[in-house]
PDB file of N, CA and C in Angstrom:
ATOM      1  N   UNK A   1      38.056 187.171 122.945  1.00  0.00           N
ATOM      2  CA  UNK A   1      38.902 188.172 123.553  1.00  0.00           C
ATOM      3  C   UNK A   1      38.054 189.323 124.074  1.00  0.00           C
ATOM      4  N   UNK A   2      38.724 189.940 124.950  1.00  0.00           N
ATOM      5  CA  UNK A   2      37.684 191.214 125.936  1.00  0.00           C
ATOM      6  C   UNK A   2      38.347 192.395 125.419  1.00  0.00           C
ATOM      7  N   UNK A   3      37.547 192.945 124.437  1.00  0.00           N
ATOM      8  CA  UNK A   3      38.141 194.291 124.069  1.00  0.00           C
ATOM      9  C   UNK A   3      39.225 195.306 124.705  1.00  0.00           C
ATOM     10  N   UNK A   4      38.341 195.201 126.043  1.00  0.00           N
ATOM     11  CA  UNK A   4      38.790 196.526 127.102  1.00  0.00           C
ATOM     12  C   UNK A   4      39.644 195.545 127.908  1.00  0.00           C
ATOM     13  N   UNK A   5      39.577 194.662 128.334  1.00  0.00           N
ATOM     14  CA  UNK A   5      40.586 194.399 129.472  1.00  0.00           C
ATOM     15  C   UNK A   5      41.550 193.324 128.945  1.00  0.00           C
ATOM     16  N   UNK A   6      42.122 193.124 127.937  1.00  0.00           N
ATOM     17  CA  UNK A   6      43.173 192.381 127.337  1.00  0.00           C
ATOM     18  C   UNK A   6      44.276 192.415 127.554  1.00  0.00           C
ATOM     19  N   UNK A   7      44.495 193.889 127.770  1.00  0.00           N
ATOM     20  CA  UNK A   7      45.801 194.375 128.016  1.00  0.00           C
ATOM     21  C   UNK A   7      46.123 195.061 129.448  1.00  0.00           C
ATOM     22  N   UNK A   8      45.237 194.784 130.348  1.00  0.00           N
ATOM     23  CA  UNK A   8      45.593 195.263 131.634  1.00  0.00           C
ATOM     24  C   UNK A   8      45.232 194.162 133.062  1.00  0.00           C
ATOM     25  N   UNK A   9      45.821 194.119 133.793  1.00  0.00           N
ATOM     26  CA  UNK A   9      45.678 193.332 134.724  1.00  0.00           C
ATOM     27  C   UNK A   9      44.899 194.054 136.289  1.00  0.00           C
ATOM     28  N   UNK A  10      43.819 193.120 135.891  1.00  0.00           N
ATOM     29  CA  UNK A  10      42.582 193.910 136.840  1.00  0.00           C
ATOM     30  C   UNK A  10      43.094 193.569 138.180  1.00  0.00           C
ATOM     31  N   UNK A  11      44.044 192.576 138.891  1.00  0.00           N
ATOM     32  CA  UNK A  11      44.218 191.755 139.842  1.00  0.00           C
ATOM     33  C   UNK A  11      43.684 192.886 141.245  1.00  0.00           C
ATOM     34  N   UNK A  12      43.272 192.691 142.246  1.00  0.00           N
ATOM     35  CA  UNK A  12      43.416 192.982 143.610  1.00  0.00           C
ATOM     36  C   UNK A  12      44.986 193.167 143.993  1.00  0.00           C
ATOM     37  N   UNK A  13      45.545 194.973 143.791  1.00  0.00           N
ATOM     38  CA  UNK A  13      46.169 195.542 144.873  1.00  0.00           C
ATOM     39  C   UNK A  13      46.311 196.382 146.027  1.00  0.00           C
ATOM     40  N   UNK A  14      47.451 196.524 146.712  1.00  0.00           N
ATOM     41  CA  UNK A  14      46.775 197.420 147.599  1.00  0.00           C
ATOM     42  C   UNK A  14      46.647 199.051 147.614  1.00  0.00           C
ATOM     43  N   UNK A  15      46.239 199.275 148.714  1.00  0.00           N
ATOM     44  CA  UNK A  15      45.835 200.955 148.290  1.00  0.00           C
ATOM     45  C   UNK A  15      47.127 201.519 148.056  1.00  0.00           C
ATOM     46  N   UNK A  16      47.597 202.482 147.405  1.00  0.00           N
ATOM     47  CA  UNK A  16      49.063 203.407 147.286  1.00  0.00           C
ATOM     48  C   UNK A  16      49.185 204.504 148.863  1.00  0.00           C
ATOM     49  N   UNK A  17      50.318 203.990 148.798  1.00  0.00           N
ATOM     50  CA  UNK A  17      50.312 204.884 150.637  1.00  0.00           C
ATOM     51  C   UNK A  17      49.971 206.285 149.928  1.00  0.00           C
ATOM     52  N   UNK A  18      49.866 207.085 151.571  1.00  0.00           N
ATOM     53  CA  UNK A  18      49.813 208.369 151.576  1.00  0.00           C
ATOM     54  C   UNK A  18      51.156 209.079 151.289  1.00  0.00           C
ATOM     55  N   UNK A  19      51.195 209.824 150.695  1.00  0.00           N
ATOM     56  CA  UNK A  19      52.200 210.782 150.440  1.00  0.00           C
ATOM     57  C   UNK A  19      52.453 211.791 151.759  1.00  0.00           C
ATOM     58  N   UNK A  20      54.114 211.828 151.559  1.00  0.00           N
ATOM     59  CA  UNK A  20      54.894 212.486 152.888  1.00  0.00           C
ATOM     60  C   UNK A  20      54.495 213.823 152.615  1.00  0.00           C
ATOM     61  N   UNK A  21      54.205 214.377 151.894  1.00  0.00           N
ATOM     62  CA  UNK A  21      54.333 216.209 152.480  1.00  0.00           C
ATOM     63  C   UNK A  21      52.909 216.112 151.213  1.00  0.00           C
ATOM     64  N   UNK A  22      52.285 217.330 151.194  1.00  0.00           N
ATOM     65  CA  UNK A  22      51.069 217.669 150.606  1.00  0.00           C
ATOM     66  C   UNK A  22      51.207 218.868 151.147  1.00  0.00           C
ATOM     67  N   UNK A  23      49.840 219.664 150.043  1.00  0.00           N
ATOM     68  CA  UNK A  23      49.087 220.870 150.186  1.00  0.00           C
ATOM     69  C   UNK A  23      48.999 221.232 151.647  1.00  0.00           C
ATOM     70  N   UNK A  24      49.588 222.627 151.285  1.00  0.00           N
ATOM     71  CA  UNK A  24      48.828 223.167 153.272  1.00  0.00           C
ATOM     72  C   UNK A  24      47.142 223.246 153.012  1.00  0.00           C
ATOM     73  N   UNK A  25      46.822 223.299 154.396  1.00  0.00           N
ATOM     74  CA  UNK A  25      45.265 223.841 153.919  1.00  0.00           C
ATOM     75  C   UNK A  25      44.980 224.991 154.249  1.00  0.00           C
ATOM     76  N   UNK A  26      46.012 225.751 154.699  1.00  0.00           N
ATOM     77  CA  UNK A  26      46.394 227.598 154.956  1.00  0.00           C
ATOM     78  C   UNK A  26      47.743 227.982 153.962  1.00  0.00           C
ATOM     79  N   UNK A  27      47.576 229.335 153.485  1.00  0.00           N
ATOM     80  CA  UNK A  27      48.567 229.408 153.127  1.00  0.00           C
ATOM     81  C   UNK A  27      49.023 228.637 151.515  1.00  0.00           C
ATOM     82  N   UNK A  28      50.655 228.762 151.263  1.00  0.00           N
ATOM     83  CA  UNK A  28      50.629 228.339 149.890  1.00  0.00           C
ATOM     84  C   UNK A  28      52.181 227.355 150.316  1.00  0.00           C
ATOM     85  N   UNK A  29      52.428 226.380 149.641  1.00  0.00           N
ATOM     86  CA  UNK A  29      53.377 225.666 149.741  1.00  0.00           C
ATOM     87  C   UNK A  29      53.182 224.053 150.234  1.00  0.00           C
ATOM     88  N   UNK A  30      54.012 223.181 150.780  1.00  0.00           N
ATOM     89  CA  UNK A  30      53.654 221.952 151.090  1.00  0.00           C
ATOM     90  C   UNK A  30      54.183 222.147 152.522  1.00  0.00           C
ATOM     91  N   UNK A  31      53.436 220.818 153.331  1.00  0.00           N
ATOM     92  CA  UNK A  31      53.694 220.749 154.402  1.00  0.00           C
ATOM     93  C   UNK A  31      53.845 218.893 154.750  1.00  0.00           C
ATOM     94  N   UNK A  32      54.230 218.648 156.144  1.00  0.00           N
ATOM     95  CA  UNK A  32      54.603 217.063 156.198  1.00  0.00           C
ATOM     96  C   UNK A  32      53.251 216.773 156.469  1.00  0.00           C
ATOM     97  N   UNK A  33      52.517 215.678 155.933  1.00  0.00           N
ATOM     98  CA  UNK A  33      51.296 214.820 155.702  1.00  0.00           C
ATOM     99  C   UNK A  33      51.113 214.026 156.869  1.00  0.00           C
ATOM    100  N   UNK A  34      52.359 213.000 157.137  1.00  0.00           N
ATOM    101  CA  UNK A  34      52.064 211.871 157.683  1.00  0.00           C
ATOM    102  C   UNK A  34      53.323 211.562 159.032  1.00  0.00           C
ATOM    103  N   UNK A  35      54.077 210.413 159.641  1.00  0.00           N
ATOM    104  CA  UNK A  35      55.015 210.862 160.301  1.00  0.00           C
ATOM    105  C   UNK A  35      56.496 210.893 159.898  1.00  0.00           C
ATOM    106  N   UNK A  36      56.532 210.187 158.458  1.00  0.00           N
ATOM    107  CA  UNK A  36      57.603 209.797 158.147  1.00  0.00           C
ATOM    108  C   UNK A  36      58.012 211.548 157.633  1.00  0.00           C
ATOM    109  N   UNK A  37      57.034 212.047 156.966  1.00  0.00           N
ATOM    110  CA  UNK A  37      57.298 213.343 156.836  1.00  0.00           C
ATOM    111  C   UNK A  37      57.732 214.385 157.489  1.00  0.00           C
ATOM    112  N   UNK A  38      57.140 214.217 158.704  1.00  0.00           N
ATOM    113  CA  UNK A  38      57.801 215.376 159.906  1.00  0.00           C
ATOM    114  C   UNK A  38      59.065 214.455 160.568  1.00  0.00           C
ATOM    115  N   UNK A  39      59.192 213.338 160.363  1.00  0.00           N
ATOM    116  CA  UNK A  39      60.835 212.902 160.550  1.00  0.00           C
ATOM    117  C   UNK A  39      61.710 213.529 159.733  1.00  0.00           C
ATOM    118  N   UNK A  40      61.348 213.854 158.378  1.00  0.00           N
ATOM    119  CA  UNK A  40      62.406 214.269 157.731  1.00  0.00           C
ATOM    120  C   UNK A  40      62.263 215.467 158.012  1.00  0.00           C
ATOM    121  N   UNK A  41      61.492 216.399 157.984  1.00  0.00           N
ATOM    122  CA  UNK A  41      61.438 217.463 158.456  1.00  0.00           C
ATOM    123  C   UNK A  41      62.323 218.256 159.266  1.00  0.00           C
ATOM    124  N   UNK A  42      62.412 217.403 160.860  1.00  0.00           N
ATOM    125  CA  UNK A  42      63.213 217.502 162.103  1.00  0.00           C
ATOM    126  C   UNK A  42      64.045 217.488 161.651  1.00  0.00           C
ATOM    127  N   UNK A  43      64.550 215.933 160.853  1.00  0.00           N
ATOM    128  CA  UNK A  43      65.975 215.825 160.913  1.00  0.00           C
ATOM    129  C   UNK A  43      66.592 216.832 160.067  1.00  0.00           C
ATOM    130  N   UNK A  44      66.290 217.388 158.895  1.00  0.00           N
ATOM    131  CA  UNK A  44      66.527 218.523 157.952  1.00  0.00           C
ATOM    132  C   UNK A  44      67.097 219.651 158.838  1.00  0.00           C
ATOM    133  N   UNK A  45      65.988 220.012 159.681  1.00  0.00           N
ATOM    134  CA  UNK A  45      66.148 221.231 160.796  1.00  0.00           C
ATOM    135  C   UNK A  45      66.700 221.101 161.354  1.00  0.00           C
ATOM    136  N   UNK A  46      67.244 219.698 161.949  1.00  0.00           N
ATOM    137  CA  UNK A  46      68.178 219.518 163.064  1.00  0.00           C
ATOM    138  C   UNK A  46      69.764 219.740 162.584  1.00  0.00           C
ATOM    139  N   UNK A  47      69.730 219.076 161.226  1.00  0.00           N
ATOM    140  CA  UNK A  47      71.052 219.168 160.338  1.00  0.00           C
ATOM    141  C   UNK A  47      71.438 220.391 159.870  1.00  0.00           C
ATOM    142  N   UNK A  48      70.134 221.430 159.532  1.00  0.00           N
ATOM    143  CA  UNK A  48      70.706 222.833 159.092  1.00  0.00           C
ATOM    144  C   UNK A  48      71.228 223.333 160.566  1.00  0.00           C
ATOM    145  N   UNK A  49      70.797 223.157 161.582  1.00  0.00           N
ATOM    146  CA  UNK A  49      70.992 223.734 163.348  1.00  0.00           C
ATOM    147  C   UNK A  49      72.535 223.524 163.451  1.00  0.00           C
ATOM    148  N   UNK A  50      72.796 222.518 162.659  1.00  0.00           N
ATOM    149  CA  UNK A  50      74.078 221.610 163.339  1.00  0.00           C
ATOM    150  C   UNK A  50      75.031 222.505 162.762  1.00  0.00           C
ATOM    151  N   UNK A  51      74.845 222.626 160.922  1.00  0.00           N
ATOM    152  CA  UNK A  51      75.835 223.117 160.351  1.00  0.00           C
ATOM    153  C   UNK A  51      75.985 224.531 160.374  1.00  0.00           C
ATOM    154  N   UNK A  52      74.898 225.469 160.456  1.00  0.00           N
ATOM    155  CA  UNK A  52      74.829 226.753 161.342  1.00  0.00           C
ATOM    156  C   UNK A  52      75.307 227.077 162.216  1.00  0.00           C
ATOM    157  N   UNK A  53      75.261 226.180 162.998  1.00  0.00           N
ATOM    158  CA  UNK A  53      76.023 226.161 164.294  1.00  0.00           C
ATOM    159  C   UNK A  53      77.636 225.956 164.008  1.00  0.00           C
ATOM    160  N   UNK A  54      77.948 225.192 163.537  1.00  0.00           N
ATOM    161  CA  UNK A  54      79.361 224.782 163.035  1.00  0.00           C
ATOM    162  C   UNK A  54      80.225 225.870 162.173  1.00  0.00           C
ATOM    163  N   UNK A  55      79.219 226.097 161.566  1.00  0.00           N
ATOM    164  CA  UNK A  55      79.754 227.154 160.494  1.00  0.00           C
ATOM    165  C   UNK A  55      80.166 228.754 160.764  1.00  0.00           C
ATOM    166  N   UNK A  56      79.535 229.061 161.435  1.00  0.00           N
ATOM    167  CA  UNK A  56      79.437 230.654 162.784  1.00  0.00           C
ATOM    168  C   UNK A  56      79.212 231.376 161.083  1.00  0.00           C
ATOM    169  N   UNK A  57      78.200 231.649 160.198  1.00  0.00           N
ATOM    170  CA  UNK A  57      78.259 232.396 159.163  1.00  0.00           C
ATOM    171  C   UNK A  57      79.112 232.069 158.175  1.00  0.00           C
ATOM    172  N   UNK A  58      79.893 231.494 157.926  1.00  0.00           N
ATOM    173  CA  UNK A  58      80.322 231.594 156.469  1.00  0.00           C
ATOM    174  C   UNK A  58      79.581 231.090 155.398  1.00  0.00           C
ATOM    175  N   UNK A  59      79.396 231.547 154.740  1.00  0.00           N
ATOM    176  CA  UNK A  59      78.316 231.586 153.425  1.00  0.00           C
ATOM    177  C   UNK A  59      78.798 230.296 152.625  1.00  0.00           C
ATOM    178  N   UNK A  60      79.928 229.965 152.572  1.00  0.00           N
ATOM    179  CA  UNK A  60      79.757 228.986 151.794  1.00  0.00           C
ATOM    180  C   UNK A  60      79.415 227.468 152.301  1.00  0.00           C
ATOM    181  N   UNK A  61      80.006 227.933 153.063  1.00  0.00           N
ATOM    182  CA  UNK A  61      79.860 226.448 154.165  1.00  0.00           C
ATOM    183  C   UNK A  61      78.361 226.387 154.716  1.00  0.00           C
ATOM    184  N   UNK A  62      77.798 227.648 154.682  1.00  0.00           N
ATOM    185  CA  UNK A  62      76.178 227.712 155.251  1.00  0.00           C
ATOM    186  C   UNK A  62      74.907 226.843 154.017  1.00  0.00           C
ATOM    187  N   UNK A  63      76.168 227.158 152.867  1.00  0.00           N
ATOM    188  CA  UNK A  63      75.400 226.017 151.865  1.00  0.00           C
ATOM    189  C   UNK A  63      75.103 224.716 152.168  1.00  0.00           C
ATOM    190  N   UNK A  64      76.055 223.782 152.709  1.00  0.00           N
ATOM    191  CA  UNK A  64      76.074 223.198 152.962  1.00  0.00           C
ATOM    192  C   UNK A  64      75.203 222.041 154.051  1.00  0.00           C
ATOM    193  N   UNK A  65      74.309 223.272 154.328  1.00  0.00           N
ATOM    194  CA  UNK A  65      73.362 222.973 154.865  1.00  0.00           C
ATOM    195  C   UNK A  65      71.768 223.230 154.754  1.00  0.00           C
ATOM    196  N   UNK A  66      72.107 224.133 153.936  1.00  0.00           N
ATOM    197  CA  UNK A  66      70.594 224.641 153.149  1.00  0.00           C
ATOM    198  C   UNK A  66      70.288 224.235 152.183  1.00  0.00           C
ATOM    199  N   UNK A  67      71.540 223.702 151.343  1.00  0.00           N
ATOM    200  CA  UNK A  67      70.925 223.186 149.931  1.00  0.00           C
ATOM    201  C   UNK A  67      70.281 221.400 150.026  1.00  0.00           C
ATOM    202  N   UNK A  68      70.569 220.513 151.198  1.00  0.00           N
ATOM    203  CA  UNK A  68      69.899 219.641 151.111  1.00  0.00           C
ATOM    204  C   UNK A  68      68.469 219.814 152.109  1.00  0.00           C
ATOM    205  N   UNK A  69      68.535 220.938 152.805  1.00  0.00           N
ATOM    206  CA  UNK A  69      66.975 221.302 153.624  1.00  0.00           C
ATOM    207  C   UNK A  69      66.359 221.753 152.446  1.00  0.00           C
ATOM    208  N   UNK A  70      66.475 221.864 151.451  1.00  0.00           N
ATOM    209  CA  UNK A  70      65.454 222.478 150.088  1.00  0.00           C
ATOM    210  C   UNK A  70      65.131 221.219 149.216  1.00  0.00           C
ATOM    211  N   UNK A  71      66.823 220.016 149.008  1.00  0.00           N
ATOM    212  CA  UNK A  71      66.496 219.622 148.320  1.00  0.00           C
ATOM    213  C   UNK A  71      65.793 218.467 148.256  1.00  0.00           C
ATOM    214  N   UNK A  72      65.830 217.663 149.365  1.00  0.00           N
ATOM    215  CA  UNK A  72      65.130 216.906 150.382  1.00  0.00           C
ATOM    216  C   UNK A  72      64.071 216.396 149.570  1.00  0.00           C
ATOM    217  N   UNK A  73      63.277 217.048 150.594  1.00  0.00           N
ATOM    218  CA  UNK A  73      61.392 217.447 150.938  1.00  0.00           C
ATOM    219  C   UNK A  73      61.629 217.463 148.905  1.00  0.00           C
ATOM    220  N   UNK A  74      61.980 218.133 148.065  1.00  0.00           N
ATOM    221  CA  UNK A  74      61.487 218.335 146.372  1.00  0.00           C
ATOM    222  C   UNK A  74      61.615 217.030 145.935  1.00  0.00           C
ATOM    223  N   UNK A  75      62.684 216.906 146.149  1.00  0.00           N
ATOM    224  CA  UNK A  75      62.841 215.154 146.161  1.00  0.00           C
ATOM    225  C   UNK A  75      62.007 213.966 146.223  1.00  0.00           C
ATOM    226  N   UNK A  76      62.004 213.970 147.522  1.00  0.00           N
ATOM    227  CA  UNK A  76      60.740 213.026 147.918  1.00  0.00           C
ATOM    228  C   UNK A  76      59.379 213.044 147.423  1.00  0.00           C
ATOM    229  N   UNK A  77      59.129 214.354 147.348  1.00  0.00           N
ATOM    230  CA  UNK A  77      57.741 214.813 146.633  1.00  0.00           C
ATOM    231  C   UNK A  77      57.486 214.363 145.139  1.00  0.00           C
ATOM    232  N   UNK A  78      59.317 214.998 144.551  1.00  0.00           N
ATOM    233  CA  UNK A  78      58.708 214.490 142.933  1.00  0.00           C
ATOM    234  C   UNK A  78      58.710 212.862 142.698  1.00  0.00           C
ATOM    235  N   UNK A  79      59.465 212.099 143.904  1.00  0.00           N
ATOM    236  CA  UNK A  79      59.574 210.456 143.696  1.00  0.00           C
ATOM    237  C   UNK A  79      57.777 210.354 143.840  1.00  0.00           C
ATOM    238  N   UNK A  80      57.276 210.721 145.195  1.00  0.00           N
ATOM    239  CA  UNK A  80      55.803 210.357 145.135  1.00  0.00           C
ATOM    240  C   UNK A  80      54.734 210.697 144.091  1.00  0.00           C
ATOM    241  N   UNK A  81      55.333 211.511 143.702  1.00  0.00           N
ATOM    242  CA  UNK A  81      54.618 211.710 141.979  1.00  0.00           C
ATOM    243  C   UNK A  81      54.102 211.216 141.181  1.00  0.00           C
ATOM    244  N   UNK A  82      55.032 209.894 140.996  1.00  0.00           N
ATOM    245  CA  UNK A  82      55.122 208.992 139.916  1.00  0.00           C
ATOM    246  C   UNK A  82      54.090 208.407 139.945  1.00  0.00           C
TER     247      UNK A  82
END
């Protein structure tokens, strides 16, 4: 028996993609990495535009569009985490 590798499977996989949003390299916060990232991005922006627009100010309904442009992008980030 092989001490060290008994319990793990050495096999040939492939590389782990790149992650959608990462470190800025200015500044503090994350930014979109790759393209799937600035797709969601747009579409986020495009969807808060929509419901802003729809909404003419009312605060509650303005939620409705900000709380998934935040929650998104945290989302995705903490899935790529893993």
């Amino acid at each position: 028996m092989n001490e060290n590798n008994e319990h793990f499977d050495i096999g040939d996989y492939p590389r782990p993609r790149r992650p959608w949003f990462g470190p800025k390299r200015f500044g503090s916060g994350y930014g979109p990495r790759t393209w799937q990232g600035w797709l969601v991005t747009a579409v986020l922006v495009a969807f808060a535009i929509v419901v802003a627009t729809l909404t003419k100010g009312h605060m509650p309904l303005v939620l409705i569009g900000v709380i998934p442009a935040l929650a998104v992008p945290l989302l995705i980030m903490a899935i790529q985490r893993r």
